[in-house]
N, C-alpha and C. Protein backbone atom coordinates (compact mmCIF):
# COMPACT_ATOMS: atom_id res chain seq x y z
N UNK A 1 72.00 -125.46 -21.98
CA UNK A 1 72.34 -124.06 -21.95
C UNK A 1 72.11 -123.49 -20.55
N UNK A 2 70.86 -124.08 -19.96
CA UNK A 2 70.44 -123.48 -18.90
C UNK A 2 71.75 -123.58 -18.06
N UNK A 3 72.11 -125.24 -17.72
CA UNK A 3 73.60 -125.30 -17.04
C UNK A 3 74.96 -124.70 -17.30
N UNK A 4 74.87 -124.54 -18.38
CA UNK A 4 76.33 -123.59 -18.65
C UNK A 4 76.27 -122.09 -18.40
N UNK A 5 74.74 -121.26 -17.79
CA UNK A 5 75.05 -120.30 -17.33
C UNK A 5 74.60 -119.81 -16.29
N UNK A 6 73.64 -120.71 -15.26
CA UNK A 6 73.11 -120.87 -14.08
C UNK A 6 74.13 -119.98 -13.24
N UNK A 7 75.26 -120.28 -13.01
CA UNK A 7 76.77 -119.74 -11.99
C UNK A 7 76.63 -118.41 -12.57
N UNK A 8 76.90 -118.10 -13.60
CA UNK A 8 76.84 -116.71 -13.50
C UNK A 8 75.79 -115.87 -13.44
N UNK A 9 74.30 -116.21 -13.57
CA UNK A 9 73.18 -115.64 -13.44
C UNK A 9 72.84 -115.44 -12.31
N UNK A 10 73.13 -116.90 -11.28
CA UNK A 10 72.94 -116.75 -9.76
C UNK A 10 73.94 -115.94 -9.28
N UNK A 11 74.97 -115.48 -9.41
CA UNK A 11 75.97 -114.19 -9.18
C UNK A 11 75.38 -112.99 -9.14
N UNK A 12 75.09 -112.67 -10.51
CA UNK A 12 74.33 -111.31 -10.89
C UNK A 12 73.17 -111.65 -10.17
N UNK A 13 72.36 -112.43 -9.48
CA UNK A 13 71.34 -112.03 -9.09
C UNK A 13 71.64 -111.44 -7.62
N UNK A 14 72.52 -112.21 -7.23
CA UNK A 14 73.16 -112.12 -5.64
C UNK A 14 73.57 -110.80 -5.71
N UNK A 15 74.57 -110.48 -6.49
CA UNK A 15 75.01 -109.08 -6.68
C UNK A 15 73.88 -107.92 -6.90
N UNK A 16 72.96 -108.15 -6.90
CA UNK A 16 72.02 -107.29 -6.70
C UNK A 16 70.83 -107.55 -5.81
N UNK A 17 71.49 -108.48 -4.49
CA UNK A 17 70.41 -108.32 -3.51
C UNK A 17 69.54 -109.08 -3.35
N UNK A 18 69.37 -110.06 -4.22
CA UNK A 18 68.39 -111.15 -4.06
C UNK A 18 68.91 -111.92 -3.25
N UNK A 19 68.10 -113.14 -2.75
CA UNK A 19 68.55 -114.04 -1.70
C UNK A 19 67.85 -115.38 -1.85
N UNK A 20 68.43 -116.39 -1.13
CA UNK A 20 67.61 -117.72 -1.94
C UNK A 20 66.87 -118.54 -0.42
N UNK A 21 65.88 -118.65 -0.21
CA UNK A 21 64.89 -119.30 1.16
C UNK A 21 64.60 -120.56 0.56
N UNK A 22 64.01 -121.36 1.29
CA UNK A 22 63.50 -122.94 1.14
C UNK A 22 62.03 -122.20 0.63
N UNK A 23 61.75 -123.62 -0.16
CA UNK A 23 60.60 -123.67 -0.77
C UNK A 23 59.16 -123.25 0.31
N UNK A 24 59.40 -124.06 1.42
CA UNK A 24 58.82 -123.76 2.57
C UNK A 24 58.72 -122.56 2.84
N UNK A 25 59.68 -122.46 3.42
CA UNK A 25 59.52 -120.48 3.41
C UNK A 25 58.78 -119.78 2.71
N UNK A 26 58.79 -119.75 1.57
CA UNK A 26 58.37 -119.03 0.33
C UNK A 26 56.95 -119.32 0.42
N UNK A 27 56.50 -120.80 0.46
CA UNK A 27 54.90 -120.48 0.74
C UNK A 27 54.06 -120.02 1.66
N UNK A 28 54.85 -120.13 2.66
CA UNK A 28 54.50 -118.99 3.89
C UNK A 28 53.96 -117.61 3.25
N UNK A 29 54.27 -117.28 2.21
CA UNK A 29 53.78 -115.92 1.98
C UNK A 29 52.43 -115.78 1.90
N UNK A 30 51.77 -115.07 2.74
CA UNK A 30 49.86 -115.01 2.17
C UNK A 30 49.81 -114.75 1.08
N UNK A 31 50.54 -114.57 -0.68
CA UNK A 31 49.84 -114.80 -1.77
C UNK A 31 49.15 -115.90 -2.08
N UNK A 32 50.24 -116.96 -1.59
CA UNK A 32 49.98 -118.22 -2.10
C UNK A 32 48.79 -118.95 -1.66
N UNK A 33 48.21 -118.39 -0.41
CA UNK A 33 46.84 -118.87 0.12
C UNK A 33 46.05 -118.06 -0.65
N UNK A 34 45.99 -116.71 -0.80
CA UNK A 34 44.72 -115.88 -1.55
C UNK A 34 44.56 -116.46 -2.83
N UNK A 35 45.65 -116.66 -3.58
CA UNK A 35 45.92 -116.83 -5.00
C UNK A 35 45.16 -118.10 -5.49
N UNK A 36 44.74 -118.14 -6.08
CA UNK A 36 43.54 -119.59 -6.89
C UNK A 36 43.52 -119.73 -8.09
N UNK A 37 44.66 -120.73 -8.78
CA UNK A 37 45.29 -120.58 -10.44
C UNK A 37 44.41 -121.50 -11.07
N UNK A 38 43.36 -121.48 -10.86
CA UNK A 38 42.30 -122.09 -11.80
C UNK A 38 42.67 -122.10 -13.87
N UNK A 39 43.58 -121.59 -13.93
CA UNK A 39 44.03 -121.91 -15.62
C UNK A 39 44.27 -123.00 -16.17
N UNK A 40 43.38 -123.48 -16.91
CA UNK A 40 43.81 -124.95 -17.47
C UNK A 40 44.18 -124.68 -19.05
N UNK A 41 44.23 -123.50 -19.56
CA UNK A 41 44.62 -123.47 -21.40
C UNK A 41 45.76 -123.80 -21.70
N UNK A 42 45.76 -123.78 -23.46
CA UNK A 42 47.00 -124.52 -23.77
C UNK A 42 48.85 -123.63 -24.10
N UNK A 43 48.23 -122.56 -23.52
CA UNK A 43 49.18 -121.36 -23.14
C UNK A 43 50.17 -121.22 -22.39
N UNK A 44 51.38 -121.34 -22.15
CA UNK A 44 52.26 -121.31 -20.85
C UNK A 44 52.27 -119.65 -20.47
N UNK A 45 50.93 -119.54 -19.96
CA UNK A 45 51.14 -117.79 -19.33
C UNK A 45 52.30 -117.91 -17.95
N UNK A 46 52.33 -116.42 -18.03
CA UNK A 46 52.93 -116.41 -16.60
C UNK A 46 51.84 -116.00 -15.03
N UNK A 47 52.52 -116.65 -14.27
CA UNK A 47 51.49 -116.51 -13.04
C UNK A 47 50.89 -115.26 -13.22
N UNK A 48 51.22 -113.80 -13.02
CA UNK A 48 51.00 -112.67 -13.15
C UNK A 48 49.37 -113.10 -14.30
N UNK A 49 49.46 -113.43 -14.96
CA UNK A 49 48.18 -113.57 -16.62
C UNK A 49 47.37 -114.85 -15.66
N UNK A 50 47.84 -115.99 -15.15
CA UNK A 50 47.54 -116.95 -14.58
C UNK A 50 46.37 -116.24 -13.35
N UNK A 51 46.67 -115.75 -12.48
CA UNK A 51 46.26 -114.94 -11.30
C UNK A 51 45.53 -114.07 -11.40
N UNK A 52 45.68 -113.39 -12.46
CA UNK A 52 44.73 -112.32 -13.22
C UNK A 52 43.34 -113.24 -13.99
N UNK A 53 43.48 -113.90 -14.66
CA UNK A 53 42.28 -114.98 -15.21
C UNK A 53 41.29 -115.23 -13.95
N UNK A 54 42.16 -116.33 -13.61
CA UNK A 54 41.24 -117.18 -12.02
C UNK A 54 40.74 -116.28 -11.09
N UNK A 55 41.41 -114.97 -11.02
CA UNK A 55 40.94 -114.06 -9.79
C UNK A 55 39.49 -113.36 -10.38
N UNK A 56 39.35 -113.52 -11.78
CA UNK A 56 38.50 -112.70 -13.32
C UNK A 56 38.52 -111.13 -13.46
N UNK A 57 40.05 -111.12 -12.97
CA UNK A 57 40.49 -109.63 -13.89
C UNK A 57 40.10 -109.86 -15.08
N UNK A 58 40.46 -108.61 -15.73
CA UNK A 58 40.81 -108.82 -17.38
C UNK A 58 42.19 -108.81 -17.53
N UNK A 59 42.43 -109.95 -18.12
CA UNK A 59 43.96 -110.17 -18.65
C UNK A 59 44.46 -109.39 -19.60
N UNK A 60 43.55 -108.34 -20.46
CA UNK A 60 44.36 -107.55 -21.22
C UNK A 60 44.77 -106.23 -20.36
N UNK A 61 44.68 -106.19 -19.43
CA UNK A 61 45.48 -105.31 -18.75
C UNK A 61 47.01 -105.93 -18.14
N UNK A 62 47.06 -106.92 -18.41
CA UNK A 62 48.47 -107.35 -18.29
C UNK A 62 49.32 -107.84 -19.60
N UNK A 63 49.02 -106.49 -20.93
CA UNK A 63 49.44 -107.20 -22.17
C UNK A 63 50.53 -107.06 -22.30
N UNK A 64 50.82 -108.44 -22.69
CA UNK A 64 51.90 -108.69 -23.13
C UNK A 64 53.46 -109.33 -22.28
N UNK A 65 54.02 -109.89 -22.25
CA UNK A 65 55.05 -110.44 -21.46
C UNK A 65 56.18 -109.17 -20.60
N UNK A 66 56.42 -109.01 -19.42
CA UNK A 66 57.25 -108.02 -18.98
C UNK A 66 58.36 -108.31 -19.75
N UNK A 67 58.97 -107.28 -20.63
CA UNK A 67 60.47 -107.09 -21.16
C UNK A 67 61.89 -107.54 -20.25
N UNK A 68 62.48 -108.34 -20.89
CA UNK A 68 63.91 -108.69 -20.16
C UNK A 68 64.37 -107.15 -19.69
N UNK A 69 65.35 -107.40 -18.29
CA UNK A 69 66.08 -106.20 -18.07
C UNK A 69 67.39 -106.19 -19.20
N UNK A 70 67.66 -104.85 -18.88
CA UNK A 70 69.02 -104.85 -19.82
C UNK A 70 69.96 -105.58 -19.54
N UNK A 71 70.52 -106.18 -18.67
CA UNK A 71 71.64 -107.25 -18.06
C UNK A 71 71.07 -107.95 -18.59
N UNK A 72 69.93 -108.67 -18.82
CA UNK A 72 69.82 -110.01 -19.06
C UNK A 72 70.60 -109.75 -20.99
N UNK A 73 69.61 -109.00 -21.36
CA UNK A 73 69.70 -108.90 -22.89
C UNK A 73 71.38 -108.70 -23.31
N UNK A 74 71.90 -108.30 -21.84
CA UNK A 74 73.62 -108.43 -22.13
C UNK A 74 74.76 -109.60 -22.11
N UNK A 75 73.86 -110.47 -21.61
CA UNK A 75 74.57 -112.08 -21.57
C UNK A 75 74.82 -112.38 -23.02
N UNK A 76 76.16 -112.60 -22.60
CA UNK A 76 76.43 -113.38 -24.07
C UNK A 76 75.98 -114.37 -24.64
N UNK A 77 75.58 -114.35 -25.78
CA UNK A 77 74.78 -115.82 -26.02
C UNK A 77 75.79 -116.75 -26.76
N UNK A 78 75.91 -118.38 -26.61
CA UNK A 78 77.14 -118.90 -26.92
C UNK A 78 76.74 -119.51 -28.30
């Protein structure tokens, strides 16, 4: 599924400004040095819950999963 709609997702993303850098690049960013994902549970959180744990926020201030945008929830599903 993922392949049959990759082309048009990477469109709509382009069409609104996003842009695509090498992996390299991207770790250049000083998050990725501050950041320390010490999570080993049996949970697939997202980094955001991940980053929040290891850093010892409290993770219930990040409840719950961010909501799809409305475009996404507008893709047709096949």
């Amino acid at each position: 599924m993922n392949a049959d709609w990759l082309g048009e997702l990477v469109a709509e993303l382009e069409g609104r400004g996003y842009r695509w850098i090498a992996l390299d690049e991207a770790l250049e960013d000083p998050v990725y040095e501050r950041a320390i994902d010490g999570w080993t549970g049996r949970l697939g959180l997202s980094w955001l819950h991940r980053w929040a744990i290891s850093g010892g926020l409290d993770p219930s201030a990040l409840e719950g999963e961010p909501e799809p945008s409305a475009w996404v929830e507008r893709v047709p599903r096949p």
